[in-house]
N, C-alpha and C. Protein backbone atom coordinates (compact mmCIF):
# COMPACT_ATOMS: atom_id res chain seq x y z
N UNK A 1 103.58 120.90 119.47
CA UNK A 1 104.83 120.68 118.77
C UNK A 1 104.81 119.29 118.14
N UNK A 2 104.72 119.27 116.73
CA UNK A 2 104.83 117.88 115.82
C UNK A 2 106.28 117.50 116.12
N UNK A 3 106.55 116.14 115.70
CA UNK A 3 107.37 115.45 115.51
C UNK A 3 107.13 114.96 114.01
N UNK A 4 107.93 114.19 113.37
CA UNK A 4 107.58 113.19 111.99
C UNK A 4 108.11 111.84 112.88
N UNK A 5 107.43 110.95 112.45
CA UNK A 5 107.73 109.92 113.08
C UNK A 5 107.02 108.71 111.65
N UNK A 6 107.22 107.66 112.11
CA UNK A 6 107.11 106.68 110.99
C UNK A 6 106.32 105.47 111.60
N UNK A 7 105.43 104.73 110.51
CA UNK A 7 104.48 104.10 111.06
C UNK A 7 104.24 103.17 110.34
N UNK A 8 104.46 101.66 110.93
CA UNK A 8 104.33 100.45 110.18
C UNK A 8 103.16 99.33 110.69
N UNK A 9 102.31 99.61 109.72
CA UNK A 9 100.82 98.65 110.46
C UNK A 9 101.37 97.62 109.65
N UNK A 10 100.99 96.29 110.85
CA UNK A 10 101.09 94.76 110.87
C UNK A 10 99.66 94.13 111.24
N UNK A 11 99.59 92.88 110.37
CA UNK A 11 98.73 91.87 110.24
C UNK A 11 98.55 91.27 111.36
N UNK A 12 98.98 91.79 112.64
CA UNK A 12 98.84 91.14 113.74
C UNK A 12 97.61 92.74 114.76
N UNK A 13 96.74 93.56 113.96
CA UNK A 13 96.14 94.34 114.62
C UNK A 13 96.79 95.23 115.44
N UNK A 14 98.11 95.74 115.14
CA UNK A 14 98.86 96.64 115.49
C UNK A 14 99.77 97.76 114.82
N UNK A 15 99.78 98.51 115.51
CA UNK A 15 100.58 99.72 114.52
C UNK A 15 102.15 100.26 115.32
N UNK A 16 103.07 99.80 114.86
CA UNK A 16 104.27 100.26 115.57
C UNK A 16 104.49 101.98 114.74
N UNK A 17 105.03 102.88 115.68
CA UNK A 17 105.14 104.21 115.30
C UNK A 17 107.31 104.16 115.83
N UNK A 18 107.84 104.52 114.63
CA UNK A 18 109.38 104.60 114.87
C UNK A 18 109.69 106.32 115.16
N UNK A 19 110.59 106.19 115.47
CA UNK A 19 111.10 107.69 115.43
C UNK A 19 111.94 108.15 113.71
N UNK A 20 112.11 106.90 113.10
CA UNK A 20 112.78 107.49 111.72
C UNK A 20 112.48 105.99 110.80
N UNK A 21 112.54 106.47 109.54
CA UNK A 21 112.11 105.18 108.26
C UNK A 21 113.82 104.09 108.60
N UNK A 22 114.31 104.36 109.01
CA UNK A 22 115.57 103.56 109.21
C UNK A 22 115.85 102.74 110.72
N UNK A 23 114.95 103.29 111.95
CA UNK A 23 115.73 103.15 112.94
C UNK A 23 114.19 101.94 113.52
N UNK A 24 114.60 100.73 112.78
CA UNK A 24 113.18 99.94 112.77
C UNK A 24 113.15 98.77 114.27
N UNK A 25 114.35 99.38 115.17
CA UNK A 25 114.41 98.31 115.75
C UNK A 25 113.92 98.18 117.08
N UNK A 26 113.32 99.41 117.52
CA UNK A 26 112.91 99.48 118.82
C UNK A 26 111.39 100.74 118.76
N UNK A 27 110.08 100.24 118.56
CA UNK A 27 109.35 101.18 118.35
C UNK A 27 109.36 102.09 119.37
N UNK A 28 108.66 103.33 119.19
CA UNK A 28 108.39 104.61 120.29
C UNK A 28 107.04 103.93 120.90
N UNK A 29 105.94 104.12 120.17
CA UNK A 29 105.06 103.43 120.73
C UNK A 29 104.55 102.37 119.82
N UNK A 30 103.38 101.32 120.65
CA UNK A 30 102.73 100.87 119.49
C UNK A 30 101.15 100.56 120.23
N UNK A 31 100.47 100.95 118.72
CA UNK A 31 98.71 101.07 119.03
C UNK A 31 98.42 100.07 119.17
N UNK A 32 97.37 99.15 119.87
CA UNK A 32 96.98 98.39 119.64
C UNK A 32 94.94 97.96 119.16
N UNK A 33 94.94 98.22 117.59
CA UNK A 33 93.73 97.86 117.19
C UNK A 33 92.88 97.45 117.87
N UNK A 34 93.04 96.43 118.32
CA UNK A 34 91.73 95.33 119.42
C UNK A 34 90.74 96.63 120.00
N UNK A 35 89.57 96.54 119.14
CA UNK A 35 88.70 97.35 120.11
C UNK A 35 89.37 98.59 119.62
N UNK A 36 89.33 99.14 119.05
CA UNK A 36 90.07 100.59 118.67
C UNK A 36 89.03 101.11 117.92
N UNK A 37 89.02 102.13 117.31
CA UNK A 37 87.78 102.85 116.37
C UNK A 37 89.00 104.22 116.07
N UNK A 38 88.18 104.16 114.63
CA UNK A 38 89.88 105.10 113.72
C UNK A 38 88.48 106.03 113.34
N UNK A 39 88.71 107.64 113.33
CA UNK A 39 88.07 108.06 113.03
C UNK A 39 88.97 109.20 112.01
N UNK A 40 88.03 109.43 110.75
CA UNK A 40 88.71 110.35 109.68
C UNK A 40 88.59 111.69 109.81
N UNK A 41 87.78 112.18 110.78
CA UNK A 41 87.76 113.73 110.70
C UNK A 41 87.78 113.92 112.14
N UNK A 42 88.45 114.86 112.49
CA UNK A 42 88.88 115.62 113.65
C UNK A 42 88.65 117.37 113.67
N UNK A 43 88.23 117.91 114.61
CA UNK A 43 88.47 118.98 114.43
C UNK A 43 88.29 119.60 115.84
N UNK A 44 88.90 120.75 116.21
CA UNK A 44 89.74 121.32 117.44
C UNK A 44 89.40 122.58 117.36
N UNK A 45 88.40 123.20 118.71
CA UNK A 45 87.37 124.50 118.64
C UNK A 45 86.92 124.60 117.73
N UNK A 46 86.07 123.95 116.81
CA UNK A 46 85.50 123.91 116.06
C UNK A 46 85.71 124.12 114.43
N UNK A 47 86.84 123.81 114.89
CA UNK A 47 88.11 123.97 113.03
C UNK A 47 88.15 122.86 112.71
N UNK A 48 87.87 121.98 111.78
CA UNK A 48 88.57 120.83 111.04
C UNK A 48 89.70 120.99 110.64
N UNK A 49 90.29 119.82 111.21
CA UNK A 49 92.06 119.64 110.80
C UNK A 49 91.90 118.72 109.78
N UNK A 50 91.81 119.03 108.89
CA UNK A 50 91.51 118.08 107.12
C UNK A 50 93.28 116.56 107.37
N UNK A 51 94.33 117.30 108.03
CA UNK A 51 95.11 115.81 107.59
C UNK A 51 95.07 115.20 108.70
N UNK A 52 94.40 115.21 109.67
CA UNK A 52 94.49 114.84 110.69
C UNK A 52 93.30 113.51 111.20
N UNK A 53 93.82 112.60 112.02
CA UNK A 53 92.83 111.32 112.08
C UNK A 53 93.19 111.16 113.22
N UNK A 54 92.16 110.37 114.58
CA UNK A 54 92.45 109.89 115.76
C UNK A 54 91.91 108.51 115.51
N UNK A 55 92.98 107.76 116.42
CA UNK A 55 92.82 106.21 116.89
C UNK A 55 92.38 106.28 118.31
N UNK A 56 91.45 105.66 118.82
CA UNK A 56 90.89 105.91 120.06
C UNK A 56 90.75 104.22 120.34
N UNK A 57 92.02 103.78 121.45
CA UNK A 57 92.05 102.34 121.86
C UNK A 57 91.46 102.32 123.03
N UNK A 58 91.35 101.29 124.10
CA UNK A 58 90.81 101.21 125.22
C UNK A 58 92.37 101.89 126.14
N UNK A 59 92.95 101.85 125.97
CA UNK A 59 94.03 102.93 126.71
C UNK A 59 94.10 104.05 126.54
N UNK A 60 93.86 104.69 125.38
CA UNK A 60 94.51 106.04 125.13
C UNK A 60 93.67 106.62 123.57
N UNK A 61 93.55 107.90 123.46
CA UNK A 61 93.57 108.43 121.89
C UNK A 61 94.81 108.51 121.86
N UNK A 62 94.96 108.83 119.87
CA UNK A 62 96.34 109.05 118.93
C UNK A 62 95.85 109.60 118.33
N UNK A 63 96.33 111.03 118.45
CA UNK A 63 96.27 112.11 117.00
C UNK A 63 97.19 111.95 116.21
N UNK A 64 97.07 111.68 114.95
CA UNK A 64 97.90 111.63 113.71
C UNK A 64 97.43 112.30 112.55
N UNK A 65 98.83 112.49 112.10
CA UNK A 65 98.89 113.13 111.13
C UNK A 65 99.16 112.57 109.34
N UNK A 66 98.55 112.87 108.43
CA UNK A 66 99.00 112.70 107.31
C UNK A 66 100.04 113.44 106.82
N UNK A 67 100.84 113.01 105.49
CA UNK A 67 101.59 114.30 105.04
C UNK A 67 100.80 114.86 103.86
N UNK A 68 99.80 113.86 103.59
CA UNK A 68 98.77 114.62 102.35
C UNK A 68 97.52 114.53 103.01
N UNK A 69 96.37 114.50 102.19
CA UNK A 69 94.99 114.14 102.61
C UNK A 69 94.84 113.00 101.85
N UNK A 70 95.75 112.63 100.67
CA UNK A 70 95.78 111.00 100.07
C UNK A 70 96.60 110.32 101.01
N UNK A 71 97.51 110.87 101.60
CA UNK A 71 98.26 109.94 102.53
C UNK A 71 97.30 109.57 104.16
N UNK A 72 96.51 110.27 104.56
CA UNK A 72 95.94 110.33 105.69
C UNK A 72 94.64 109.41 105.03
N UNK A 73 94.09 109.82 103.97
CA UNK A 73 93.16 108.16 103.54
C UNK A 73 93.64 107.42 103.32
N UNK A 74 94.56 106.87 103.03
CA UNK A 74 95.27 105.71 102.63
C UNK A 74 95.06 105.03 104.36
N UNK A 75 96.29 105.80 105.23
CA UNK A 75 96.26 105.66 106.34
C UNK A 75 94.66 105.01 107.19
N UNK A 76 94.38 106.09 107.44
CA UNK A 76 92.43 105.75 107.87
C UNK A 76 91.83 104.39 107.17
N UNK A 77 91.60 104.22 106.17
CA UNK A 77 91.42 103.10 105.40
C UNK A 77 92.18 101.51 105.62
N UNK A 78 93.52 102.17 106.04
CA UNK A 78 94.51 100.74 106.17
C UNK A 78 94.19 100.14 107.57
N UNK A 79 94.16 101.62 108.38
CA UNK A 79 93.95 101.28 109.43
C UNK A 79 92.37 100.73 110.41
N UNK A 80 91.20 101.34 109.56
CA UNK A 80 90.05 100.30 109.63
C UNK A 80 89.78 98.94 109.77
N UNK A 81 90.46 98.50 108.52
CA UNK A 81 90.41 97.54 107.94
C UNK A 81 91.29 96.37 109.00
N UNK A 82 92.41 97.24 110.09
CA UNK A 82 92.94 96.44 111.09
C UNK A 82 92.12 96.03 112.18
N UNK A 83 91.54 97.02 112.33
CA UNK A 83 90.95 96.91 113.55
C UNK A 83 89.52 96.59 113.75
N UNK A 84 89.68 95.63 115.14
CA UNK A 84 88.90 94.80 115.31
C UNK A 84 87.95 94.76 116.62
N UNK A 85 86.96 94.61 116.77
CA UNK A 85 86.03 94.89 117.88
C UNK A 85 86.05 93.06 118.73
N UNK A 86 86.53 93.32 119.94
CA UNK A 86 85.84 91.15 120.20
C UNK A 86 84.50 91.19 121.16
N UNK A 87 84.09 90.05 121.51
CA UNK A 87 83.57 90.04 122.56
C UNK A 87 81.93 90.76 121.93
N UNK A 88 81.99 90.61 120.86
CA UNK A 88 80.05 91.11 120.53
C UNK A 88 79.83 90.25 119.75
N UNK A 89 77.62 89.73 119.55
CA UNK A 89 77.51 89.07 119.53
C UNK A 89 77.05 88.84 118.08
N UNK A 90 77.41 89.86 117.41
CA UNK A 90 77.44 89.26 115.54
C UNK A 90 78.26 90.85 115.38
N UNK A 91 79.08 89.84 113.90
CA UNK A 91 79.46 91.04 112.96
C UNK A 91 78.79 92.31 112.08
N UNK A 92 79.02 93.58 112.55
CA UNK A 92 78.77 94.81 112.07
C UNK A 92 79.87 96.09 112.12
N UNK A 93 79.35 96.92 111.56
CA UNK A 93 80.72 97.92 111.53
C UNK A 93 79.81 99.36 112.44
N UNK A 94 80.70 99.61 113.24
CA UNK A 94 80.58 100.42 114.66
C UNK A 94 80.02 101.77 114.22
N UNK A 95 79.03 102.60 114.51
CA UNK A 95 79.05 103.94 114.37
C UNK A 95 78.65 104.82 115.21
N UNK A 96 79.49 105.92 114.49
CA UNK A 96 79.54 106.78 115.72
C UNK A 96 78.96 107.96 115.59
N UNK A 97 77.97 108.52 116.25
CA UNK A 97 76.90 109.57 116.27
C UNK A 97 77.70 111.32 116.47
N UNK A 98 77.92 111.89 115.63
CA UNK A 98 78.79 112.98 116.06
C UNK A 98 78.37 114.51 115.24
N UNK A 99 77.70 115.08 115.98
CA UNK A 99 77.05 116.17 115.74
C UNK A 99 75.90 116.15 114.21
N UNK A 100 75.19 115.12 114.28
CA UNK A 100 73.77 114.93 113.71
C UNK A 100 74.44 113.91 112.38
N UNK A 101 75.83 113.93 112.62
CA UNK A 101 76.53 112.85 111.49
C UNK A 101 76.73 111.16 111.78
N UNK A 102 76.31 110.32 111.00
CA UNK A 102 76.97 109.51 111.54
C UNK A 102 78.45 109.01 111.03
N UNK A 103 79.59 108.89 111.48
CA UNK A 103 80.47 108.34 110.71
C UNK A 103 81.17 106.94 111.16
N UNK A 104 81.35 106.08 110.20
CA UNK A 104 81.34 104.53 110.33
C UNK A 104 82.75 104.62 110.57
N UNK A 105 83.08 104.28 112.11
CA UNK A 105 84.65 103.56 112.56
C UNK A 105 85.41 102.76 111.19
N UNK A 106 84.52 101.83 110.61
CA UNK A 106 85.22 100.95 110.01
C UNK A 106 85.59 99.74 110.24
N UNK A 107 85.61 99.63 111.47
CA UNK A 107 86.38 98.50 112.97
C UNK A 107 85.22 97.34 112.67
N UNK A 108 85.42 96.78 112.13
CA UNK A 108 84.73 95.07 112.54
C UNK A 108 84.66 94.21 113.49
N UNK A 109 83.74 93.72 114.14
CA UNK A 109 83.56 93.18 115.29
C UNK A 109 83.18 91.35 115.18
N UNK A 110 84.25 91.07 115.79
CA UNK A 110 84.09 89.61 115.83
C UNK A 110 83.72 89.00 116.40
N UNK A 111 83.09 87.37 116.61
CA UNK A 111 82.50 87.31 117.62
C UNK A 111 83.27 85.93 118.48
N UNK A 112 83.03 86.00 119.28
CA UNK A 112 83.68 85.50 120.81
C UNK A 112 83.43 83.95 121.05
């Protein structure tokens, strides 16, 4: 069962998720980038969910949703570009080995 919910990424490596575009004052949850890896394709028994993207933090995955497939790249893209790897010992971008594919997190890793 979806919800719509609303989602405001900040320059501070975080993503607050609201329950409505108006009600900005107390988030539902919020992601936190650090160490996160955003991946653009998902797919569930072996179906690709084309608007669909997971954030996978050191706490928890987030399945999300686009309302387009331009809105879900936009998203994926914005959200790369937040997130940040610490604690390794030079900068590169993370990848991830997934059924003979590789696909690049995006996540930049800084160093310590």
């Amino acid at each position: 069962d979806w919800r719509r919910e609303y989602y405001v990424l900040q320059s501070d490596t975080r993503c607050y998720i609201f329950k409505s575009e108006t009600s900005r004052a107390e988030p539902v949850t919020t992601i936190d980038l650090v160490n996160a890896t955003v991946y653009g394709h998902v797919e569930k028994n072996g179906v690709e969910k084309p608007l669909f993207f997971n954030v996978r933090t050191e706490t928890g995955d987030f399945l999300l949703r686009g309302e387009s497939q331009t809105a879900k790249d936009a998203w994926v893209k914005a959200m790369k570009l937040q997130c940040v790897k610490l604690d390794r010992k030079k900068p590169q971008k993370d990848k991830k080995e997934k059924k003979g594919k590789k696909e690049d997190s995006g996540c930049w890793q800084l160093l310590s």
